[in-house]
C-alpha atoms as a PDB file:
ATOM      1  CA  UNK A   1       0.000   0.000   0.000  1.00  0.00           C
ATOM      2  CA  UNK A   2       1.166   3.491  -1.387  1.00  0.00           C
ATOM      3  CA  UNK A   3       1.251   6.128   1.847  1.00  0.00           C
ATOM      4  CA  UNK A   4       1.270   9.591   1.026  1.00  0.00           C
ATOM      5  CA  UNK A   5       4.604  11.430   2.801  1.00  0.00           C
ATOM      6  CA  UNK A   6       4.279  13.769   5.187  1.00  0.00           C
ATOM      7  CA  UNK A   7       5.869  16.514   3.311  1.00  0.00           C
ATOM      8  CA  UNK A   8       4.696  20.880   3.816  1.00  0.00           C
ATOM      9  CA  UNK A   9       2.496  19.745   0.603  1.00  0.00           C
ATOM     10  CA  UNK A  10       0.834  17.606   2.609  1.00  0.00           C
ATOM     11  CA  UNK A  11       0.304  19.479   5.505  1.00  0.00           C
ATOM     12  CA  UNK A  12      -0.986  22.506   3.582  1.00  0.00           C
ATOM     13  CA  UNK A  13      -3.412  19.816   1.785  1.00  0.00           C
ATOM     14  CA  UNK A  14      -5.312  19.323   5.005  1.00  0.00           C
ATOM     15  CA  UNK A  15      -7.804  21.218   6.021  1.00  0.00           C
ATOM     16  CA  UNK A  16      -7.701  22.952   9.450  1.00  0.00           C
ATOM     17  CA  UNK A  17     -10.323  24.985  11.017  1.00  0.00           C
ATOM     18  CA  UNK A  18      -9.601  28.905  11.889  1.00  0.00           C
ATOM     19  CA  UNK A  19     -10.460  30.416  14.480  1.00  0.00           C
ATOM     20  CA  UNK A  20     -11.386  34.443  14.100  1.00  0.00           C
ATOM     21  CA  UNK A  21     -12.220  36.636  16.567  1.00  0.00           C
ATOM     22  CA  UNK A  22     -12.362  40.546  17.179  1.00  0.00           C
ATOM     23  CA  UNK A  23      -8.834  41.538  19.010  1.00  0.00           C
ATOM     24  CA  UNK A  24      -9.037  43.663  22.019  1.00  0.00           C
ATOM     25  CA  UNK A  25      -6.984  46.212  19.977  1.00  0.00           C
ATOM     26  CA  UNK A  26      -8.709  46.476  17.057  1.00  0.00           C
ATOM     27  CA  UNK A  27      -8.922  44.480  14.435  1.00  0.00           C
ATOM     28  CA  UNK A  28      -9.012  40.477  14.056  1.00  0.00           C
ATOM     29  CA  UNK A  29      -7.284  37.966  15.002  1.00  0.00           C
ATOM     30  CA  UNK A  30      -7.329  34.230  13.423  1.00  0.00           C
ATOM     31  CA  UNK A  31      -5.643  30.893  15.086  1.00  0.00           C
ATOM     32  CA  UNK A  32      -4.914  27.747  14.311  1.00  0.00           C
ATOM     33  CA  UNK A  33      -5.546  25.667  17.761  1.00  0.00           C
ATOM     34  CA  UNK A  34      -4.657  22.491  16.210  1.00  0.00           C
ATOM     35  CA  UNK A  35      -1.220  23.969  15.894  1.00  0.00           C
ATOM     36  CA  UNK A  36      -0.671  25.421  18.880  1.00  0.00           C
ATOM     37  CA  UNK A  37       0.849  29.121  19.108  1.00  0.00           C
ATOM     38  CA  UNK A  38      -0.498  29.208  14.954  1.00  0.00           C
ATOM     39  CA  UNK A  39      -1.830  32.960  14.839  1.00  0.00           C
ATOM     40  CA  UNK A  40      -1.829  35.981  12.875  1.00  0.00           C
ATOM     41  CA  UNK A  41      -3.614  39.120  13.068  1.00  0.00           C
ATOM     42  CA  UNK A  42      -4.935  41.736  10.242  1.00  0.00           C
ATOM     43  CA  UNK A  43      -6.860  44.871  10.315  1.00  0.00           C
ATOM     44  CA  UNK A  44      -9.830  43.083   8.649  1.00  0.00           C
ATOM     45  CA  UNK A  45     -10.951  39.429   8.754  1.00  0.00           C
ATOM     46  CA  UNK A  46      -9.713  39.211   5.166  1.00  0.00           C
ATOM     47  CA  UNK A  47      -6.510  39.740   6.062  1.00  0.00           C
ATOM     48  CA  UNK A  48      -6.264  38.318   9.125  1.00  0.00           C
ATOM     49  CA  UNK A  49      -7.181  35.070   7.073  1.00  0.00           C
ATOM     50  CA  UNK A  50      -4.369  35.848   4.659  1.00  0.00           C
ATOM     51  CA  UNK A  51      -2.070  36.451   7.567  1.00  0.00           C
ATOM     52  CA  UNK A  52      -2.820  32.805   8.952  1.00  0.00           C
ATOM     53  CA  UNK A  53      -2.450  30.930   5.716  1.00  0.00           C
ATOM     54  CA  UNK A  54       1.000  32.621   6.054  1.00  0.00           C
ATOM     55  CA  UNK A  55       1.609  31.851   9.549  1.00  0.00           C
ATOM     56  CA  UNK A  56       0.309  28.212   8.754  1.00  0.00           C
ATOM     57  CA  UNK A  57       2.871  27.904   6.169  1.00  0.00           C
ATOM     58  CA  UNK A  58       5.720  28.909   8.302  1.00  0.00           C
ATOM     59  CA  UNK A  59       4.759  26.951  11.596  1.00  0.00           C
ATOM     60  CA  UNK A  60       4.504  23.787   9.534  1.00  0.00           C
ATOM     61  CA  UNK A  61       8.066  24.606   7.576  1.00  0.00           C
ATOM     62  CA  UNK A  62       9.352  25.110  11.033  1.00  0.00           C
ATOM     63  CA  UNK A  63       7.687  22.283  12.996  1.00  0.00           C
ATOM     64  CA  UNK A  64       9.346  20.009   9.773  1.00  0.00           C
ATOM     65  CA  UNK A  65      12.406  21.643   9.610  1.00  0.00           C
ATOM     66  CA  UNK A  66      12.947  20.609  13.690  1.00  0.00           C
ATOM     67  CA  UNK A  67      11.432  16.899  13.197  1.00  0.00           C
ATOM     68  CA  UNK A  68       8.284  17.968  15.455  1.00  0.00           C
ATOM     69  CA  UNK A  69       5.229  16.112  15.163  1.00  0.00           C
ATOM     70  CA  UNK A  70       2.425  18.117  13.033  1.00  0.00           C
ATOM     71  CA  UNK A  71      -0.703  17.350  14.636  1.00  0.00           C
ATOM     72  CA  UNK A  72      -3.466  16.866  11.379  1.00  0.00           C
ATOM     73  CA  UNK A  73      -6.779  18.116  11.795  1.00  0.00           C
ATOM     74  CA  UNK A  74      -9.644  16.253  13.620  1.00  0.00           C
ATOM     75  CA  UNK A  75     -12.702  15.406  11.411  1.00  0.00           C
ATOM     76  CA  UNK A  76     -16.106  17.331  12.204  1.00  0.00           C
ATOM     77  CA  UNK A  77     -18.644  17.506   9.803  1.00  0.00           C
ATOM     78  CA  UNK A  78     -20.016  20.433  11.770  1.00  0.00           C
ATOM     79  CA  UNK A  79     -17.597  22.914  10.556  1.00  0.00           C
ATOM     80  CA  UNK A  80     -16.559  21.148   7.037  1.00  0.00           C
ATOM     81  CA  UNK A  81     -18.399  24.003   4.938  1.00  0.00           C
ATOM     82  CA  UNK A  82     -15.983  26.778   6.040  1.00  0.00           C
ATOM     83  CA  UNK A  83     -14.014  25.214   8.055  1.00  0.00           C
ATOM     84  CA  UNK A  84     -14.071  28.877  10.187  1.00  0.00           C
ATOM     85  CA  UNK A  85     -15.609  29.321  13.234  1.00  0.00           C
ATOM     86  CA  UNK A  86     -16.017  32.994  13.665  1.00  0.00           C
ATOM     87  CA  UNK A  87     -16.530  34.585  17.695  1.00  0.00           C
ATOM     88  CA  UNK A  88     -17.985  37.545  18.491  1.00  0.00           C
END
């Protein structure tokens, strides 16, 4: 059986759930919880979604780079339209 390696194409294959929310400062700011210390912040939820696909990126070229274990995302069919969970 073929397996897949677990390369930063395969990592930025998956499909992790963001988590936005207003920042006390102003602005947003969006997290990855399934990678822990993944976050970004932007000026708009648009770009504080561009700023975590960034972030993403670089924690999973870093985790990689140091042989750390990537945790992959947990399946729930509750969020698998957006895969964004937005808090208020």
């Amino acid at each position: 059986m073929f397996m897949k390696e677990k390369n930063l194409n395969y990592y930025l294959s998956l499909t992790y759930k963001i988590v936005l929310h207003p920042a006390e400062e102003g602005g947003y700011v969006a997290e990855i919880s399934e990678l822990p210390g993944c976050l970004s912040q932007g000026e708009t939820k648009e770009e504080a979604l561009e700023m975590i696909e960034d972030a993403k990126i670089a924690w999973i070229e870093t985790a990689l780079e140091l042989g750390r274990e990537i945790p992959e995302p947990a399946p729930d069919d509750k969020f698998s339209v957006n895969n964004l969970i937005l808090t208020l």
